[in-house]
N, C-alpha and C. Protein backbone atom coordinates (compact mmCIF):
# COMPACT_ATOMS: atom_id res chain seq x y z
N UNK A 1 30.45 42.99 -10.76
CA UNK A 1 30.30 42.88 -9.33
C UNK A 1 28.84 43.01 -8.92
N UNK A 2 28.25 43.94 -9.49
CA UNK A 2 26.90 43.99 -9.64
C UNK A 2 25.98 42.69 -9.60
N UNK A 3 26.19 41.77 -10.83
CA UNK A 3 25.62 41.16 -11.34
C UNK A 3 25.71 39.74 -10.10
N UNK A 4 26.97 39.03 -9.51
CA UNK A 4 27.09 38.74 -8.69
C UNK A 4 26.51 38.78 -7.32
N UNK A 5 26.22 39.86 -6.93
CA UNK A 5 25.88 40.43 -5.74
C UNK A 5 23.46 39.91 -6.02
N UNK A 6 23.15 40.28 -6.84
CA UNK A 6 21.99 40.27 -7.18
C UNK A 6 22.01 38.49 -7.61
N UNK A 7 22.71 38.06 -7.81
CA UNK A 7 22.90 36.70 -8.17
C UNK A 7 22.72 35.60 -6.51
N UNK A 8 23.35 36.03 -5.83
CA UNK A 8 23.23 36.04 -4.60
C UNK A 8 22.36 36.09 -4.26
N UNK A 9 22.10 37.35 -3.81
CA UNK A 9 20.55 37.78 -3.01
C UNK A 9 19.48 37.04 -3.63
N UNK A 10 19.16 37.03 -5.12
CA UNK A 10 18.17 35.80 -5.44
C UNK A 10 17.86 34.62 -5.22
N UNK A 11 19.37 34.31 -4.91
CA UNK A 11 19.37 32.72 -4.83
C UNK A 11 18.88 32.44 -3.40
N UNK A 12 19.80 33.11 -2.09
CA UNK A 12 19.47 33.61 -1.00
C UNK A 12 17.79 33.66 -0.61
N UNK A 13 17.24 34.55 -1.24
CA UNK A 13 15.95 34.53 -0.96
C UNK A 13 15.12 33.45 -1.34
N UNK A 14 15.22 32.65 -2.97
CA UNK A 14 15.08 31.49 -2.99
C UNK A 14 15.23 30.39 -1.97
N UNK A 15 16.06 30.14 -1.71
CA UNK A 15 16.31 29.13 -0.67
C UNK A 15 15.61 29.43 0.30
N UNK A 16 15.32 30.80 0.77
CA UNK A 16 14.36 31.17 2.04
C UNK A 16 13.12 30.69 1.65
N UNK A 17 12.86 30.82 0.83
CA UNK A 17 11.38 30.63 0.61
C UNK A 17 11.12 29.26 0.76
N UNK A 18 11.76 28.70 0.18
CA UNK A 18 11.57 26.71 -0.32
C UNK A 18 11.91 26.63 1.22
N UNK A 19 12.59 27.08 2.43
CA UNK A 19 12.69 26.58 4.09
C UNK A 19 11.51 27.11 4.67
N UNK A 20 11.18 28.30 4.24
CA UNK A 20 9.53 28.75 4.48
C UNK A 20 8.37 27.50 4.34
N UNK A 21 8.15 27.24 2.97
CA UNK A 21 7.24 26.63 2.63
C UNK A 21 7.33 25.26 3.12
N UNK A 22 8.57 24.25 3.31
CA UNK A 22 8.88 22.99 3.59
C UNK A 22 8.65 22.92 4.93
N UNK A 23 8.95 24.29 5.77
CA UNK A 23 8.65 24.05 7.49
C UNK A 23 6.95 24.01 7.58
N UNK A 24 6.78 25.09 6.86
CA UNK A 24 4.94 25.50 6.95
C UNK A 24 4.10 24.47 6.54
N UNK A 25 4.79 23.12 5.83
CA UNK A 25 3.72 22.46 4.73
C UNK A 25 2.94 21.62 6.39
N UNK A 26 1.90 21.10 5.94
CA UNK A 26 1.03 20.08 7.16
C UNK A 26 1.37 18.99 6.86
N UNK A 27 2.64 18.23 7.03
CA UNK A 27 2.46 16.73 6.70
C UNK A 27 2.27 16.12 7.90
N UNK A 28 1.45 15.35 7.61
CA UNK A 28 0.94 14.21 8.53
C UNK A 28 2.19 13.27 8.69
N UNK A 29 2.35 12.95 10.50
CA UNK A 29 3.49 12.56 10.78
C UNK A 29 2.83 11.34 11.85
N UNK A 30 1.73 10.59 11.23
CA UNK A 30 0.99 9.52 12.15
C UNK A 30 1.89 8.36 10.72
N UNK A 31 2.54 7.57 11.58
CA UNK A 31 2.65 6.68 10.76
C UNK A 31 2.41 5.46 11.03
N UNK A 32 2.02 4.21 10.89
CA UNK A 32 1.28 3.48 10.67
C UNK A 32 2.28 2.43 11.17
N UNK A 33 2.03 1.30 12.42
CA UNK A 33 2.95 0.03 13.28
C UNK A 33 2.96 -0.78 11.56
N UNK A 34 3.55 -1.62 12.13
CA UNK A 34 4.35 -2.75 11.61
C UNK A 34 2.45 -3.73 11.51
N UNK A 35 2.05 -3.93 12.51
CA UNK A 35 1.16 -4.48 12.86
C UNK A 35 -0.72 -4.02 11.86
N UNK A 36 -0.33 -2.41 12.46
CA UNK A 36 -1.26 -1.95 11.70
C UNK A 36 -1.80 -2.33 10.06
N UNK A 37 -0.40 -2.29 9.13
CA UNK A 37 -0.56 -2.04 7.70
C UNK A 37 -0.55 -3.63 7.46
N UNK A 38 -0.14 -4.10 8.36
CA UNK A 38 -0.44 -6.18 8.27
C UNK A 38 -1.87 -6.30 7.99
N UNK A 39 -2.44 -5.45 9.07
CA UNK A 39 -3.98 -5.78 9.64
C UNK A 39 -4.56 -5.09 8.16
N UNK A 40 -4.56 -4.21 7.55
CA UNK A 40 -4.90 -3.65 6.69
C UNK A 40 -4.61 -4.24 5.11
N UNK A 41 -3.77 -4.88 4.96
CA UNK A 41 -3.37 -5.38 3.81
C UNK A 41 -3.91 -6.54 3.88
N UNK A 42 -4.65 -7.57 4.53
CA UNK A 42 -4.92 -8.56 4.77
C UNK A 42 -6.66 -8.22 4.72
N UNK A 43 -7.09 -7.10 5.19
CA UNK A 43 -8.59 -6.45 5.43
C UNK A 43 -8.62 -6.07 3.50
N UNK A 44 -7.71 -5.73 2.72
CA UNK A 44 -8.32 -5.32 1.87
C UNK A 44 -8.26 -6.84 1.02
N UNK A 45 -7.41 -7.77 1.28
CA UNK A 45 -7.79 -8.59 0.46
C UNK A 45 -8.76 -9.67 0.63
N UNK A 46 -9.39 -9.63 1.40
CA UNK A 46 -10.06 -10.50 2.02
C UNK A 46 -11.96 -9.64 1.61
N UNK A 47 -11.53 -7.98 1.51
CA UNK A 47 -12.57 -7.26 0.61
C UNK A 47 -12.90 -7.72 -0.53
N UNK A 48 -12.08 -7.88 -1.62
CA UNK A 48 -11.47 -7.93 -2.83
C UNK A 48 -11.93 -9.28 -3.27
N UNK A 49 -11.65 -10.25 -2.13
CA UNK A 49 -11.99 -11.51 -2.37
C UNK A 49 -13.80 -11.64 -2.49
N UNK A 50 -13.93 -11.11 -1.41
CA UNK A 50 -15.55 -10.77 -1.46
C UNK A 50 -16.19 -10.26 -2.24
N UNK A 51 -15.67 -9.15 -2.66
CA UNK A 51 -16.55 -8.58 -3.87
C UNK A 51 -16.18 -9.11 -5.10
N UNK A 52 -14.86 -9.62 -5.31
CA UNK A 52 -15.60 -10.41 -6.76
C UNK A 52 -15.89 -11.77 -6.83
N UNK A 53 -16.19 -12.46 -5.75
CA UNK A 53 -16.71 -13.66 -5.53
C UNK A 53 -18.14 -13.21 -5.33
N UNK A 54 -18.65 -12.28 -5.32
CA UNK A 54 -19.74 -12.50 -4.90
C UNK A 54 -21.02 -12.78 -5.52
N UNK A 55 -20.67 -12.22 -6.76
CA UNK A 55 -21.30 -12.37 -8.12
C UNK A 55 -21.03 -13.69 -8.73
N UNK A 56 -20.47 -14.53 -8.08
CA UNK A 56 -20.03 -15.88 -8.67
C UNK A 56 -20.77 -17.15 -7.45
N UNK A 57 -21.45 -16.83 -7.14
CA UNK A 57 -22.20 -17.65 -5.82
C UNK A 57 -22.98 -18.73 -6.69
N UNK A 58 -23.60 -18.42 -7.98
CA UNK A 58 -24.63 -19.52 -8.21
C UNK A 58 -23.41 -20.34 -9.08
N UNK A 59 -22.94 -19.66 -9.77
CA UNK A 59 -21.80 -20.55 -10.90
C UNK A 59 -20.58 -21.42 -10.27
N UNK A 60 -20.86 -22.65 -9.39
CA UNK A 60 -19.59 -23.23 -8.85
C UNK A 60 -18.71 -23.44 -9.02
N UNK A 61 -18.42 -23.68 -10.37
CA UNK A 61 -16.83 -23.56 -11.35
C UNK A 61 -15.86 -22.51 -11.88
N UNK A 62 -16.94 -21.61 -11.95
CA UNK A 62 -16.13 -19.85 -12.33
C UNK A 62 -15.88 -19.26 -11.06
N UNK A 63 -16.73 -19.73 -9.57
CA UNK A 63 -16.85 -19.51 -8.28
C UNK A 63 -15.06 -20.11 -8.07
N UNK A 64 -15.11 -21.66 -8.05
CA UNK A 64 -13.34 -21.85 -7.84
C UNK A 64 -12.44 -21.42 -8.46
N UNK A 65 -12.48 -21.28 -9.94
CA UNK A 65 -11.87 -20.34 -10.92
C UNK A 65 -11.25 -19.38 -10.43
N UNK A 66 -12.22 -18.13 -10.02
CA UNK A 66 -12.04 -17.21 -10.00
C UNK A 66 -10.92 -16.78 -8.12
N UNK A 67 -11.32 -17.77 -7.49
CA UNK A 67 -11.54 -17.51 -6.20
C UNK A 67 -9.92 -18.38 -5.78
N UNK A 68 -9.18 -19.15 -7.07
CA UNK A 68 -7.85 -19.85 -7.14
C UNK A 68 -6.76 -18.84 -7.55
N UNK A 69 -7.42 -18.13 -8.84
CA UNK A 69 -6.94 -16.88 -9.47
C UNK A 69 -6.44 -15.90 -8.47
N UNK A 70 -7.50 -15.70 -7.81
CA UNK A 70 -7.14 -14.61 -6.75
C UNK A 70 -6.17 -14.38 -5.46
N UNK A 71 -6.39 -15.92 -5.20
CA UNK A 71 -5.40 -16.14 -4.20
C UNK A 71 -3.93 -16.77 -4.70
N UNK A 72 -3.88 -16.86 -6.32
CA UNK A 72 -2.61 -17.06 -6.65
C UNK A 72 -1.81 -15.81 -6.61
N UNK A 73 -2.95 -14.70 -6.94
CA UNK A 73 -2.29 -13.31 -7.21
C UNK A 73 -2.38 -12.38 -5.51
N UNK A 74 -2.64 -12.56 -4.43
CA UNK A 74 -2.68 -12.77 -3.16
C UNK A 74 -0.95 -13.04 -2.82
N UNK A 75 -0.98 -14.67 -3.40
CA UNK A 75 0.05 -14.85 -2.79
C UNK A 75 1.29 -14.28 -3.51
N UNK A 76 1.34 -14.19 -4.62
CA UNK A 76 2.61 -13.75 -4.80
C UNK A 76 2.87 -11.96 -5.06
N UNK A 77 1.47 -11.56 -4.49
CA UNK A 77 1.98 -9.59 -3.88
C UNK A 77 2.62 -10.32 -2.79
N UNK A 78 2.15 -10.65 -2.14
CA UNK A 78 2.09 -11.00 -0.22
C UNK A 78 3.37 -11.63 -0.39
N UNK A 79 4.37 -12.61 -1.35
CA UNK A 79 5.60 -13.00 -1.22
C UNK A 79 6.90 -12.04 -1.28
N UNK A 80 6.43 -11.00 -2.02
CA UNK A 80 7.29 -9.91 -2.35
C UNK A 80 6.87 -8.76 -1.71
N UNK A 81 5.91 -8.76 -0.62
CA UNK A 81 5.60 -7.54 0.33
C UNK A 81 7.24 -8.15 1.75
N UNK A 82 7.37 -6.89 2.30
CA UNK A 82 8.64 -6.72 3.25
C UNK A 82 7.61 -7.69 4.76
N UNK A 83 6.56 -7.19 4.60
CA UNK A 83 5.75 -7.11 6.14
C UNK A 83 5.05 -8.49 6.33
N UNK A 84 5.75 -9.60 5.34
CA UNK A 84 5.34 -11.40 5.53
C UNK A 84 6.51 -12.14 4.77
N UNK A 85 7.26 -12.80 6.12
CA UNK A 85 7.47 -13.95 5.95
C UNK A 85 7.00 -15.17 5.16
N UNK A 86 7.99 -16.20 4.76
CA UNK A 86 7.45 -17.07 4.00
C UNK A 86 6.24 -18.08 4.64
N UNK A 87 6.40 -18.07 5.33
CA UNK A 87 5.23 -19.14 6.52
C UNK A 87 4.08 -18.29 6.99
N UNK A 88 4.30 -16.62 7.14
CA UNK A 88 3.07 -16.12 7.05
C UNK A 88 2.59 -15.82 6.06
N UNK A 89 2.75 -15.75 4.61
CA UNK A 89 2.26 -15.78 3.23
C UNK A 89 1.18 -17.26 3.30
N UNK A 90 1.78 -18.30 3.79
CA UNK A 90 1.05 -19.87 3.38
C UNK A 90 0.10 -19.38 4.72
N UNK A 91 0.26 -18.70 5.67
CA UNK A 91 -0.92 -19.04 6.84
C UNK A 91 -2.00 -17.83 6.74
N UNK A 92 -1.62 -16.93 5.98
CA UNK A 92 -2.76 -16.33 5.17
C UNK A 92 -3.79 -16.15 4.40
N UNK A 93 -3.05 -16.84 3.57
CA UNK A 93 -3.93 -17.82 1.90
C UNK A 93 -4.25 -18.92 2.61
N UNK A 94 -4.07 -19.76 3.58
CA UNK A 94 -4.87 -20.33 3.76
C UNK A 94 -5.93 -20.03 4.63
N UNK A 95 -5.79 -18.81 5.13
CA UNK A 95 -7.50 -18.41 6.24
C UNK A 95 -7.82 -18.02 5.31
N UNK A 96 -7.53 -16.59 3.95
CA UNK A 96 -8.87 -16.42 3.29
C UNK A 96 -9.21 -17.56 2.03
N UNK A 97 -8.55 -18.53 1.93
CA UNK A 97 -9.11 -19.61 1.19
C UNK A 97 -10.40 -20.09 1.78
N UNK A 98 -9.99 -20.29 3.70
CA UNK A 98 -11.34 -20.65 4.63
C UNK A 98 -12.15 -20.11 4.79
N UNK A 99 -11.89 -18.66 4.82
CA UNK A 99 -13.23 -17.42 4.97
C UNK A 99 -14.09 -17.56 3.35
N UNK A 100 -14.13 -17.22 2.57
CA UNK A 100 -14.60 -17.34 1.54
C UNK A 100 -15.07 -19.07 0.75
């Protein structure tokens, strides 16, 4: 009966603690529009595109190479991301095909 009773109370206080710590933790509760992480996923690839094209400016053939490569692999994150449609995947790849 003993053993029970202390079996309890441990567990008891356990559980207090883990509702302690889970209420107390700081999570950040800004979460990010629909719109926002569009604008952002589109800002980093359009980075990405830049910086490794950029080193390819005098070489015109490793310049398309590289710059076809990228937007093959562009498009097919961006086909299997939730936050683009099939018609906004093609109207994407084709502005940073134009920007660059």
């Amino acid at each position: 009966m003993d053993i029970e009773y202390i079996y309890t109370v441990v567990g008891a206080l356990i559980f207090i603690a883990i509702v302690i710590v889970v209420l107390k933790s700081d999570v950040s509760k800004q979460v990010q529009s629909k719109e926002e992480k569009r604008y952002k996923i589109i800002s980093n690839y359009k980075a990405q595109l830049n910086k490794e094209l950029g080193a390819l400016q005098n070489d015109k053939e490793a310049y398309i190479a590289k710059k076809n490569q990228l937007l093959k692999v562009f498009s097919d994150e961006l086909s299997r991301n939730i936050f683009f449609d099939k018609s906004e995947v093609s109207e994407i790849i084709m502005d940073l095909a134009q920007d660059t």
